[in-house]
PDB file of N, CA and C in Angstrom:
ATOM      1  N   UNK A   1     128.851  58.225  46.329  1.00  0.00           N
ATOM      2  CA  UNK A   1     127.821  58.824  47.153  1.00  0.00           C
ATOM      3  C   UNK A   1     126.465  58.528  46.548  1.00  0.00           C
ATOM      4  N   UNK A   2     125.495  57.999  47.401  1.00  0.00           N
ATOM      5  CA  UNK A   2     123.984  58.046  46.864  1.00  0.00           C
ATOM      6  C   UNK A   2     123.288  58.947  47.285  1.00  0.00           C
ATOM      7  N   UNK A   3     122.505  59.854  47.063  1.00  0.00           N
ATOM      8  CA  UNK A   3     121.350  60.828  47.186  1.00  0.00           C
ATOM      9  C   UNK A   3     119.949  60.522  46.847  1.00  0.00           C
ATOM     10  N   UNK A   4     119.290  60.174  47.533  1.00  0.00           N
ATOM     11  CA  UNK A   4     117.974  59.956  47.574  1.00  0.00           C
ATOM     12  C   UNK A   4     116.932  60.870  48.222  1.00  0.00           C
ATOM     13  N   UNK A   5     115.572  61.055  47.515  1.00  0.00           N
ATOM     14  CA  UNK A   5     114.799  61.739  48.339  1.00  0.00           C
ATOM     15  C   UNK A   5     113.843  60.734  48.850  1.00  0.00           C
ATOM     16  N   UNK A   6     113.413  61.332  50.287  1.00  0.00           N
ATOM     17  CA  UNK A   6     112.743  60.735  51.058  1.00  0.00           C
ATOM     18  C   UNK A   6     111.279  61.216  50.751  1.00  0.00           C
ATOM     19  N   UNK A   7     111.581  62.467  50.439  1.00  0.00           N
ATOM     20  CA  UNK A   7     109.835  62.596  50.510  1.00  0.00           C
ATOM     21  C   UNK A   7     108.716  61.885  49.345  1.00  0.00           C
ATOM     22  N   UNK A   8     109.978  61.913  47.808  1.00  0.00           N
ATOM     23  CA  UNK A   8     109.573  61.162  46.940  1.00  0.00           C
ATOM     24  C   UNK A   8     109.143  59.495  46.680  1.00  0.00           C
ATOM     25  N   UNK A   9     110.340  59.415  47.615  1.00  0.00           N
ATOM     26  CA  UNK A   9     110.032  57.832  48.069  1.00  0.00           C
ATOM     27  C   UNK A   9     108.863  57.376  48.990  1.00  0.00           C
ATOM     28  N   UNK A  10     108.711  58.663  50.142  1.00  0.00           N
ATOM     29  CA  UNK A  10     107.040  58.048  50.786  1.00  0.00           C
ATOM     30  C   UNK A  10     105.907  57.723  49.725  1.00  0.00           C
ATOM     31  N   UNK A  11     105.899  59.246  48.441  1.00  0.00           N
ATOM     32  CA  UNK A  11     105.053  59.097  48.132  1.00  0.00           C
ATOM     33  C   UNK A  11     104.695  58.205  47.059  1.00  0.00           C
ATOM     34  N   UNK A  12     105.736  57.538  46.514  1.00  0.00           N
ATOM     35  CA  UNK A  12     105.934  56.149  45.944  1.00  0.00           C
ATOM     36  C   UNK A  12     105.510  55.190  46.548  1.00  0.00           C
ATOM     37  N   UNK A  13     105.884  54.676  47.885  1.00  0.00           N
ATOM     38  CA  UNK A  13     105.431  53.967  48.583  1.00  0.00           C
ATOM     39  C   UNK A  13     104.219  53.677  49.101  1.00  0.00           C
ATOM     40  N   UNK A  14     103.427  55.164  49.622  1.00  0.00           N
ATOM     41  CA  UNK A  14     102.224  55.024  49.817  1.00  0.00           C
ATOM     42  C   UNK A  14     101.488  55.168  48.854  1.00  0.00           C
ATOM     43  N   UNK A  15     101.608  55.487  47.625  1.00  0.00           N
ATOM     44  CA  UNK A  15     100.343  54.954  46.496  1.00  0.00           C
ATOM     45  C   UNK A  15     100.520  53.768  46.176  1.00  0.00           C
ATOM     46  N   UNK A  16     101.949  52.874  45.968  1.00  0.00           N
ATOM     47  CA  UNK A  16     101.990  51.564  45.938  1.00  0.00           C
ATOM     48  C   UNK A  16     101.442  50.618  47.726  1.00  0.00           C
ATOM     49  N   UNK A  17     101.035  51.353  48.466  1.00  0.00           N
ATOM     50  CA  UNK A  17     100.437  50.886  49.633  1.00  0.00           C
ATOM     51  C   UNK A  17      99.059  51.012  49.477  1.00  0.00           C
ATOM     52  N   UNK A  18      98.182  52.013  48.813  1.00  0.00           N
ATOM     53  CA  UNK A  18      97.061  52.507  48.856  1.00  0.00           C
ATOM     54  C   UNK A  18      96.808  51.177  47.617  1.00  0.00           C
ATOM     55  N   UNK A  19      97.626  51.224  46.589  1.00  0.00           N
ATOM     56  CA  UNK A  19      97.223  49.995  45.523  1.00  0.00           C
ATOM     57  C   UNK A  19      97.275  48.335  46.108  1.00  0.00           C
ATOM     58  N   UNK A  20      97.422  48.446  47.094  1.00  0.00           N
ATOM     59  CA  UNK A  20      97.654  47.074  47.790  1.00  0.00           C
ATOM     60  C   UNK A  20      96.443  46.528  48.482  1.00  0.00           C
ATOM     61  N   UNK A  21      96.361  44.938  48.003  1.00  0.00           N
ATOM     62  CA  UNK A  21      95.298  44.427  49.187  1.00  0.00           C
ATOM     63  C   UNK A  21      95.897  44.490  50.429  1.00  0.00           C
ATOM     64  N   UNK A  22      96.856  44.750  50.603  1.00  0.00           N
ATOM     65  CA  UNK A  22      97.102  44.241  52.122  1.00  0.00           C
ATOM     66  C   UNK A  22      97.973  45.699  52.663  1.00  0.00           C
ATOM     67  N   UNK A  23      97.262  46.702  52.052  1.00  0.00           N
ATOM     68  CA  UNK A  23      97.565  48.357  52.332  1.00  0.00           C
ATOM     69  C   UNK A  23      98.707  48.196  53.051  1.00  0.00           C
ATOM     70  N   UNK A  24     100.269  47.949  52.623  1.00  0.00           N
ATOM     71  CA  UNK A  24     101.117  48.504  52.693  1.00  0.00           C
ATOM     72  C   UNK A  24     102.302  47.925  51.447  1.00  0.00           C
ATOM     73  N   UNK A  25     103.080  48.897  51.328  1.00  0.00           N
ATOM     74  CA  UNK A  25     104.350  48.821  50.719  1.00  0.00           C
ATOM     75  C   UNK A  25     106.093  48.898  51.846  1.00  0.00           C
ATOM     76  N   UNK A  26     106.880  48.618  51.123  1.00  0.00           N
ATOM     77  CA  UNK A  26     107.333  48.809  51.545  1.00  0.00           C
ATOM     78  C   UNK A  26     109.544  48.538  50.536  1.00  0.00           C
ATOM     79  N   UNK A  27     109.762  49.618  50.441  1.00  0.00           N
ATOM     80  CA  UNK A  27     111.650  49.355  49.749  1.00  0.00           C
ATOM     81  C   UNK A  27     112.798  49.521  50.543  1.00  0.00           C
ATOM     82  N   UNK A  28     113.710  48.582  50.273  1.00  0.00           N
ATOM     83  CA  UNK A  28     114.499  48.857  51.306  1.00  0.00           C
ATOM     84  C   UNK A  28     116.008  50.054  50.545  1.00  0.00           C
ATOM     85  N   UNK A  29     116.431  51.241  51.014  1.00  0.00           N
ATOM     86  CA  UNK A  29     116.701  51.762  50.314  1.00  0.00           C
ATOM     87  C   UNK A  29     118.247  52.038  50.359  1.00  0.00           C
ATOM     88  N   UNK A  30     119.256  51.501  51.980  1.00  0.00           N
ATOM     89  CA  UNK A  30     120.385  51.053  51.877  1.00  0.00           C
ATOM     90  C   UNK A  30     120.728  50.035  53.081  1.00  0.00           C
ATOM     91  N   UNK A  31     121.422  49.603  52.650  1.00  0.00           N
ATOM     92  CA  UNK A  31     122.114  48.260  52.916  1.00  0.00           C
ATOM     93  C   UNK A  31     121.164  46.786  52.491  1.00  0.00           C
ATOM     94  N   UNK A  32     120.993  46.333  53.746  1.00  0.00           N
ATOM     95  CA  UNK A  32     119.955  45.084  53.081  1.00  0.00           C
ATOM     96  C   UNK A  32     120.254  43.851  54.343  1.00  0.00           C
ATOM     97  N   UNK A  33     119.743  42.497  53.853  1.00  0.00           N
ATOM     98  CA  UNK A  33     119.685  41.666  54.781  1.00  0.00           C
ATOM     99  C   UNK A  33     121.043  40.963  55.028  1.00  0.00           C
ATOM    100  N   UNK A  34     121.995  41.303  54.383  1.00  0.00           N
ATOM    101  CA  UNK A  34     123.506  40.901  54.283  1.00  0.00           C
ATOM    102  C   UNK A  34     124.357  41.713  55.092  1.00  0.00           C
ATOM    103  N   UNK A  35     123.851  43.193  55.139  1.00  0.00           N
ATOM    104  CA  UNK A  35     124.362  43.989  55.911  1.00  0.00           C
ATOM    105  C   UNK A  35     123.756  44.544  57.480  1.00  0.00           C
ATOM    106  N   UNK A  36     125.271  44.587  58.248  1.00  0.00           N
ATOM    107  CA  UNK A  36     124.522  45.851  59.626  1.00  0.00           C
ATOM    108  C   UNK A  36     123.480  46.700  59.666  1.00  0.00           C
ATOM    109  N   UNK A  37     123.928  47.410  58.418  1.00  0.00           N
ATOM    110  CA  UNK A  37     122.596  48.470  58.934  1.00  0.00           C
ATOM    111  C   UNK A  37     121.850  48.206  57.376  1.00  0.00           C
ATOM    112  N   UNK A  38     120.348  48.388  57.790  1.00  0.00           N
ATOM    113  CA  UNK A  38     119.374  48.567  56.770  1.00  0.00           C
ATOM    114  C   UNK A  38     118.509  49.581  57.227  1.00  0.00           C
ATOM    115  N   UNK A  39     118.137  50.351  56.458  1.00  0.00           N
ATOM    116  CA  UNK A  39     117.272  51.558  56.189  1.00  0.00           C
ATOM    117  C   UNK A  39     116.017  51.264  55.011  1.00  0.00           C
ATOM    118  N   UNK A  40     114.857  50.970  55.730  1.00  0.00           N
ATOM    119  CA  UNK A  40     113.707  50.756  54.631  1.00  0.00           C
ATOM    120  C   UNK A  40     112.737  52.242  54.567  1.00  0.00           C
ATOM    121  N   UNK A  41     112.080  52.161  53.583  1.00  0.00           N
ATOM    122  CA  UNK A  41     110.720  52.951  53.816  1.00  0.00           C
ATOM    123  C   UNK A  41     109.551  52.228  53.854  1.00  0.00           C
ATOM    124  N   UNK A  42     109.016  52.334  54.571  1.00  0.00           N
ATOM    125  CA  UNK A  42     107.467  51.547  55.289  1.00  0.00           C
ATOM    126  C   UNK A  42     106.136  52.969  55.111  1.00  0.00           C
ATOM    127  N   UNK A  43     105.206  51.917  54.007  1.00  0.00           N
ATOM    128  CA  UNK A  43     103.853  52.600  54.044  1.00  0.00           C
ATOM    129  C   UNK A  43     103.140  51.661  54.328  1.00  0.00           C
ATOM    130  N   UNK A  44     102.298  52.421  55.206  1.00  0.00           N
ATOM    131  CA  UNK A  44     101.144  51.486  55.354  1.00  0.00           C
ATOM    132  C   UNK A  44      99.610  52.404  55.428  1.00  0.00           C
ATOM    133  N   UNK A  45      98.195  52.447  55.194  1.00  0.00           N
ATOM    134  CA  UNK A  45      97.495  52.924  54.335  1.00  0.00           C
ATOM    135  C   UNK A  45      96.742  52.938  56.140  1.00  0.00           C
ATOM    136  N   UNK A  46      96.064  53.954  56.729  1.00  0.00           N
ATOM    137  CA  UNK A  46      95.322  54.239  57.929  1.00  0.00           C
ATOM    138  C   UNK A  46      94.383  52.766  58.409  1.00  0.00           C
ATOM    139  N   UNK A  47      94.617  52.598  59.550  1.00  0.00           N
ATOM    140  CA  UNK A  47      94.031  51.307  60.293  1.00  0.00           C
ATOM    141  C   UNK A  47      94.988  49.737  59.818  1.00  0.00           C
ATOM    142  N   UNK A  48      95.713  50.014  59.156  1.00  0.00           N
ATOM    143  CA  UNK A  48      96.645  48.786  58.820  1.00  0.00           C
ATOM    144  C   UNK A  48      97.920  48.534  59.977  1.00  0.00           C
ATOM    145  N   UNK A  49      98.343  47.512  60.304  1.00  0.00           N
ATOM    146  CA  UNK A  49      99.732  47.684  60.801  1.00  0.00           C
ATOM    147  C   UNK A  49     100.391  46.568  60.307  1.00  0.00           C
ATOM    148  N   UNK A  50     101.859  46.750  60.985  1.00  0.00           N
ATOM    149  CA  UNK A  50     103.044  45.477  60.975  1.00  0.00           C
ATOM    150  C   UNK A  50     102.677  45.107  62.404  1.00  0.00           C
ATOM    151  N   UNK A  51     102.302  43.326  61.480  1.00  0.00           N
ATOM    152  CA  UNK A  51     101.869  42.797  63.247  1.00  0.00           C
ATOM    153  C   UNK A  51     103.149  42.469  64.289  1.00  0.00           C
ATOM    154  N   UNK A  52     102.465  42.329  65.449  1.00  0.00           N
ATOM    155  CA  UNK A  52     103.787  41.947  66.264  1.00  0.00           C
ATOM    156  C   UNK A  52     105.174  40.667  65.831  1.00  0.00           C
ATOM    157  N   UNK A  53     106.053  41.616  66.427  1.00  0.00           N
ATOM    158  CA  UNK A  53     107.146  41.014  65.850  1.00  0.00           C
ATOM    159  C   UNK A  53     108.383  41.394  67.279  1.00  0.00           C
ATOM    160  N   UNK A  54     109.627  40.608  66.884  1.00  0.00           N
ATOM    161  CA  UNK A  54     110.940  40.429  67.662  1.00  0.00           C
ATOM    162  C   UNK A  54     111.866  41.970  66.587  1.00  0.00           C
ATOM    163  N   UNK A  55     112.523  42.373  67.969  1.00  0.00           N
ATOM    164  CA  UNK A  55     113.225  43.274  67.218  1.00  0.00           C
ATOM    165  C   UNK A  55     114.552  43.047  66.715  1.00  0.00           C
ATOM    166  N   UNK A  56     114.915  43.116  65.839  1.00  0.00           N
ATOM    167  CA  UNK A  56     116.237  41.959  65.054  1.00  0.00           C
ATOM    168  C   UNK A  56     117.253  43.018  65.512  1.00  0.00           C
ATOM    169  N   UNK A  57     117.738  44.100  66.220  1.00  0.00           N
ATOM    170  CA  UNK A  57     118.447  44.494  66.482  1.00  0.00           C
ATOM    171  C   UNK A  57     118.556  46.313  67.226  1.00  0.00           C
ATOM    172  N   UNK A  58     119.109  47.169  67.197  1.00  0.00           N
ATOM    173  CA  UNK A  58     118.837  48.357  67.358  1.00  0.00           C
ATOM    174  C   UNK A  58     118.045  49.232  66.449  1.00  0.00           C
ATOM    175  N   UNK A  59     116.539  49.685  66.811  1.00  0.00           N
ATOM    176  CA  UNK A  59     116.519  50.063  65.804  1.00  0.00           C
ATOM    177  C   UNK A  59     115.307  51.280  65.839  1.00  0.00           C
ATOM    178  N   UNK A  60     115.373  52.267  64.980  1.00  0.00           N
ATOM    179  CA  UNK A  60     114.354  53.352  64.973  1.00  0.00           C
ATOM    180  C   UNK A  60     113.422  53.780  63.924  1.00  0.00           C
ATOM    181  N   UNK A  61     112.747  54.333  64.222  1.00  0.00           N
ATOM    182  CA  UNK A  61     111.466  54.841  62.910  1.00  0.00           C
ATOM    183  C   UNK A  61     111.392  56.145  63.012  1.00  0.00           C
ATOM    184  N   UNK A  62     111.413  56.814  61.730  1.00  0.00           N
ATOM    185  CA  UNK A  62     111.111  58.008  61.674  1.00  0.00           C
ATOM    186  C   UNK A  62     110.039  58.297  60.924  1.00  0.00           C
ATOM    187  N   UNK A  63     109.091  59.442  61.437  1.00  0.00           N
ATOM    188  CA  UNK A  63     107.511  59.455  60.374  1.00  0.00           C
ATOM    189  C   UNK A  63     108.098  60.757  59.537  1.00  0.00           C
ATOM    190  N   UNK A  64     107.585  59.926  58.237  1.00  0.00           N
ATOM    191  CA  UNK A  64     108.289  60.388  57.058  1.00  0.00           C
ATOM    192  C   UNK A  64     106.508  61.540  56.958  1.00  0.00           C
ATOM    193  N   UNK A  65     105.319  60.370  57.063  1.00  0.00           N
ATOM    194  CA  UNK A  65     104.355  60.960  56.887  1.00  0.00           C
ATOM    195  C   UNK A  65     103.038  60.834  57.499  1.00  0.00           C
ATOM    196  N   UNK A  66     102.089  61.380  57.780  1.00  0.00           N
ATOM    197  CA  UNK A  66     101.155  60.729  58.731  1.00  0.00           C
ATOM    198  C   UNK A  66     101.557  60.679  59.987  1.00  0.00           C
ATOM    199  N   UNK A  67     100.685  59.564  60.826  1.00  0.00           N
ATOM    200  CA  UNK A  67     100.803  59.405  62.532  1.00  0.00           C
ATOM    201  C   UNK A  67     100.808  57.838  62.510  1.00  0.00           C
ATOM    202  N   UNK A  68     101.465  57.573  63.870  1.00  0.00           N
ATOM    203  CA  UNK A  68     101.635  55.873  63.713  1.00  0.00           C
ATOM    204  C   UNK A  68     101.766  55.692  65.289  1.00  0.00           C
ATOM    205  N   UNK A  69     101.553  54.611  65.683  1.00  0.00           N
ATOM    206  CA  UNK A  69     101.194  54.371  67.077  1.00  0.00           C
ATOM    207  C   UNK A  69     102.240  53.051  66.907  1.00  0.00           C
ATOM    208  N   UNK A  70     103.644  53.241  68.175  1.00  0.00           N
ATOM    209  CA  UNK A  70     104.422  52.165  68.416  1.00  0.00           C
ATOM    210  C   UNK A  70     104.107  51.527  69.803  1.00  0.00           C
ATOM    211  N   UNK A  71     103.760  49.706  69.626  1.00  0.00           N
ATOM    212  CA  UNK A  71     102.900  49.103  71.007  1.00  0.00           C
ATOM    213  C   UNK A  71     103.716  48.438  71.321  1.00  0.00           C
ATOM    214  N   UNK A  72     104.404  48.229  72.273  1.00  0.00           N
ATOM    215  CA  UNK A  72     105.003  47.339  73.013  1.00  0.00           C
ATOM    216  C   UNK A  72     104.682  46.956  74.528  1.00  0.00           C
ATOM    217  N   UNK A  73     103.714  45.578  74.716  1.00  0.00           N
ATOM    218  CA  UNK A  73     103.380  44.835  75.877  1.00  0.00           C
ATOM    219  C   UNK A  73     102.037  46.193  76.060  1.00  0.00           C
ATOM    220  N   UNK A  74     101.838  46.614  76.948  1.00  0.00           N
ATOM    221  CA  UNK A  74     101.076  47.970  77.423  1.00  0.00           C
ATOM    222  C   UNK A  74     101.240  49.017  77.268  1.00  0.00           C
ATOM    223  N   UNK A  75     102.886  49.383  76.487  1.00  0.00           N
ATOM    224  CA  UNK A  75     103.310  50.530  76.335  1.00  0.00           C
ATOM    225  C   UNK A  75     102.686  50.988  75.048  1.00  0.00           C
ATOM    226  N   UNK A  76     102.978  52.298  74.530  1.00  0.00           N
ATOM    227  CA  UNK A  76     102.526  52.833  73.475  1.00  0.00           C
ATOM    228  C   UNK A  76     103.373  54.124  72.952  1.00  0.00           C
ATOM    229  N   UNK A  77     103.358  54.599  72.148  1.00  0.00           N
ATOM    230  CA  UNK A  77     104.653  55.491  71.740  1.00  0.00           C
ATOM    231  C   UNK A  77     103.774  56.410  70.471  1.00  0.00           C
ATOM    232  N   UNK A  78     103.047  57.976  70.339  1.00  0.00           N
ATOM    233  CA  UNK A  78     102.706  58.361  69.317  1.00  0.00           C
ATOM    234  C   UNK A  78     104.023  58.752  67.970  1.00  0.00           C
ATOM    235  N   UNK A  79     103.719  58.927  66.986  1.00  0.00           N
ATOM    236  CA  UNK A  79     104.624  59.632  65.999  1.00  0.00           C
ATOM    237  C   UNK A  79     103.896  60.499  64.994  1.00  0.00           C
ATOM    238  N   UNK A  80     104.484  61.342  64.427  1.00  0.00           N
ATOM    239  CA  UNK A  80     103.691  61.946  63.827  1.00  0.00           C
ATOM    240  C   UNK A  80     105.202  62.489  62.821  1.00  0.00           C
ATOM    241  N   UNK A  81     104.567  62.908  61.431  1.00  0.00           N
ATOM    242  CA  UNK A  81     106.060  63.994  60.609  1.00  0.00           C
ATOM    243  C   UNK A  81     107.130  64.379  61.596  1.00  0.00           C
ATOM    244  N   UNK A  82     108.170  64.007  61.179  1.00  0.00           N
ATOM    245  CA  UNK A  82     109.217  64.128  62.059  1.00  0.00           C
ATOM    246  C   UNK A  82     109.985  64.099  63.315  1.00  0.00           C
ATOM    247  N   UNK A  83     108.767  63.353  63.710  1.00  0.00           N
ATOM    248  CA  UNK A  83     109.067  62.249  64.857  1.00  0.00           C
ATOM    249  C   UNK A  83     109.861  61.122  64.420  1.00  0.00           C
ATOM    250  N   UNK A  84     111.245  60.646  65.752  1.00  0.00           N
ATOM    251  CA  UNK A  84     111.910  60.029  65.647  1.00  0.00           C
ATOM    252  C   UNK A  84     111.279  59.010  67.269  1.00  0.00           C
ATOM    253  N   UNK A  85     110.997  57.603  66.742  1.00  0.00           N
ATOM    254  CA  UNK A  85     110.694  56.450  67.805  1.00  0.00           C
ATOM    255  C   UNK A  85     111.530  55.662  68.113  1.00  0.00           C
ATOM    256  N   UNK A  86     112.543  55.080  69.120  1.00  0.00           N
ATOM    257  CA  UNK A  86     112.995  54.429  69.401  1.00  0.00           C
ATOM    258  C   UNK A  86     113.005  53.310  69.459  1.00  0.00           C
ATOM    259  N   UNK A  87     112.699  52.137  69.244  1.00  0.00           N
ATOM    260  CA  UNK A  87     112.198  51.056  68.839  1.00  0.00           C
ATOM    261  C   UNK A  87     112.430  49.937  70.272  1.00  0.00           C
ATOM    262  N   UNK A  88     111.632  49.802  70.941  1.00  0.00           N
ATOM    263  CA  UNK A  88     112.270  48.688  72.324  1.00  0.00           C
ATOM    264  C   UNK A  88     112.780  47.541  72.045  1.00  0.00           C
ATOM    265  N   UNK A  89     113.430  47.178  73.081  1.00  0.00           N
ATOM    266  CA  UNK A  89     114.143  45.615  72.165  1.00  0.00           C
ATOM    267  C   UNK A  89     113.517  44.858  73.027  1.00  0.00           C
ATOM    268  N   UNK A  90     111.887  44.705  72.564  1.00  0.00           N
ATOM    269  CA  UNK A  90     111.024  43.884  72.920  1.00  0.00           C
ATOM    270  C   UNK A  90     110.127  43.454  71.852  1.00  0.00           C
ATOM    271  N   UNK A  91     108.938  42.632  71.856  1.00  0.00           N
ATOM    272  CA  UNK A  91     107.948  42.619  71.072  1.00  0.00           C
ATOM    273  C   UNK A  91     107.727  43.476  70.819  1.00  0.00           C
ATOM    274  N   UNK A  92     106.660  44.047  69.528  1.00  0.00           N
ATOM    275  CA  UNK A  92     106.512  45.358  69.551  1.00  0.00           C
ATOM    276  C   UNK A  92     105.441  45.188  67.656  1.00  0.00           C
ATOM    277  N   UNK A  93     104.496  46.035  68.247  1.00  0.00           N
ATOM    278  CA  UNK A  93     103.746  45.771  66.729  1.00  0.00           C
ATOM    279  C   UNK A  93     103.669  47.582  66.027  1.00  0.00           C
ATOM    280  N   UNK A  94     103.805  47.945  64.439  1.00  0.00           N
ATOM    281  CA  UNK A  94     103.828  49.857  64.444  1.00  0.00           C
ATOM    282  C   UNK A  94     101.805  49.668  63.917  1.00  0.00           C
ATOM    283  N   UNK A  95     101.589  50.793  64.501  1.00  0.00           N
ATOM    284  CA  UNK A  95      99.585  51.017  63.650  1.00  0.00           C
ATOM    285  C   UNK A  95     100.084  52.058  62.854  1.00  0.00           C
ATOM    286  N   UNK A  96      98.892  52.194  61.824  1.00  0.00           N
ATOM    287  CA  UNK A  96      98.745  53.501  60.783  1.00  0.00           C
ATOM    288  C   UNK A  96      97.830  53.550  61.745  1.00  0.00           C
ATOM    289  N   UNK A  97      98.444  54.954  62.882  1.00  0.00           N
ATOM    290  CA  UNK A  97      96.864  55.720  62.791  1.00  0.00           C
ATOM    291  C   UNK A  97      95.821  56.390  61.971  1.00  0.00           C
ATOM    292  N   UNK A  98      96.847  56.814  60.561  1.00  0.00           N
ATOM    293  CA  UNK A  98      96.193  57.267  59.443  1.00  0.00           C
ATOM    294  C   UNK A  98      97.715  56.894  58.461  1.00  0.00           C
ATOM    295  N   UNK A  99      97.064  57.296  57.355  1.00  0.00           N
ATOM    296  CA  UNK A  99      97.963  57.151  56.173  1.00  0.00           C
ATOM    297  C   UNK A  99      99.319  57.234  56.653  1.00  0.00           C
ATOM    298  N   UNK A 100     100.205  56.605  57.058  1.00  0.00           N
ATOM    299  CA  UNK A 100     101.698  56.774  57.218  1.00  0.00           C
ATOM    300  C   UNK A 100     102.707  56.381  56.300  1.00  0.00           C
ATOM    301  N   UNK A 101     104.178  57.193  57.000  1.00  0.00           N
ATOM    302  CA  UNK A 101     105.247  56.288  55.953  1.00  0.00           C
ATOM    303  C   UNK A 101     106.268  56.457  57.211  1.00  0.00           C
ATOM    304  N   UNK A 102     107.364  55.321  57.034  1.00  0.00           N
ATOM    305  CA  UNK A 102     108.495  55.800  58.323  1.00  0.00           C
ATOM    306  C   UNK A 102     109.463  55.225  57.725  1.00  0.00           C
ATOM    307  N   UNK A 103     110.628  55.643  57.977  1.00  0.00           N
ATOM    308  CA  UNK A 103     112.099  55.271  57.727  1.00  0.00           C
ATOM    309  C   UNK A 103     112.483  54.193  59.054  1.00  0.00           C
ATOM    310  N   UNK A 104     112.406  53.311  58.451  1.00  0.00           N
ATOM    311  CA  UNK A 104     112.620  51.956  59.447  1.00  0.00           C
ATOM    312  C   UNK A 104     114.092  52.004  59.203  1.00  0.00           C
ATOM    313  N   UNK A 105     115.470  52.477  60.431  1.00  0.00           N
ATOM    314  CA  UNK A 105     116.909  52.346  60.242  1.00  0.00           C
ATOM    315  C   UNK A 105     117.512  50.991  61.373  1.00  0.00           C
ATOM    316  N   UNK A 106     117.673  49.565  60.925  1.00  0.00           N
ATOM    317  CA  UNK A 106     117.734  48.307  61.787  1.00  0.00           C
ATOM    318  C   UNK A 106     119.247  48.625  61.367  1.00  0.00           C
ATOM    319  N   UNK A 107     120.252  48.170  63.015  1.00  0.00           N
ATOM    320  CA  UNK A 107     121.675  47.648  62.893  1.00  0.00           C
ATOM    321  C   UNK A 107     121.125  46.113  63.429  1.00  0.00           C
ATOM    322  N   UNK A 108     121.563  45.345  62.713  1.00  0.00           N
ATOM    323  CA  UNK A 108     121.569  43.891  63.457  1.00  0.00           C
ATOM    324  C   UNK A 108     122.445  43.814  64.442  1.00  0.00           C
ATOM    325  N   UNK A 109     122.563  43.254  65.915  1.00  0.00           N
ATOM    326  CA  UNK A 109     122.857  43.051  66.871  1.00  0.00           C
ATOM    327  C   UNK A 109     124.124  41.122  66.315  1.00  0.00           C
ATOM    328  N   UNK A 110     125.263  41.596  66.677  1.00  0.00           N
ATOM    329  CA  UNK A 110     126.370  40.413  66.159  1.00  0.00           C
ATOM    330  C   UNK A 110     125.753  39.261  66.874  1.00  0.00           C
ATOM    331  N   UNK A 111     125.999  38.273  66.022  1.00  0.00           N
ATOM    332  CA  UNK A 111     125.469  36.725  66.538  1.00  0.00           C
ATOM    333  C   UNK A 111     126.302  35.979  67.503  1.00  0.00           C
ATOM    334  N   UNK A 112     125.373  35.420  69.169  1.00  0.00           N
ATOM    335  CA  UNK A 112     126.554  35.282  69.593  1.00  0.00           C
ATOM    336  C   UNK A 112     126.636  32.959  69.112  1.00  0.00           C
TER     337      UNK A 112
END
């Protein structure tokens, strides 16, 4: 069994995000790129984002901390502490509306 805290890990993350030129951090904390499911923690430091991108499979964000704005095409999606976002399986870019952190949980979708 592993036990991890989350809240410790945002705040790991976002001072190693706040120490960053490129204001964010980010660890991945189970599985990985070998496996189905991966679970990261994502900081990123207010007005920063993850630019647009393809969604590699099913997948959701949870705000660990802060507020974060999810964009897809015209759509838009707020989050805030303990908000859970659904992730579209479209393009899709996340904003720090302010200081954030989110539990990024990806299943990769089987190759056909």
């Amino acid at each position: 069994m592993l036990k991890l805290s989350l809240d410790a890990m945002a705040r790991q993350q976002l001072a190693a995000a706040r120490g960053s030129s490129a204001g964010r951090a980010a660890h991945t904390v189970v599985g990985g790129h070998a496996n189905v499911m991966r679970q990261t923690v994502i900081a990123l430091t207010g007005g920063r984002e993850l630019g647009e991108h393809e969604n590699p499979g099913e997948a959701t964000l949870v705000v660990l901390h802060g507020r974060v704005r999810l964009v897809s095409d015209k759509d838009s999606w707020d989050g805030r502490r303990g908000d859970l976002l659904v992730v579209p399986d479209a393009r899709h870019r996340l904003e720090a509306v302010e200081d954030a952190v989110v539990l990024l949980t990806v299943a990769k979708l089987a190759q056909k």
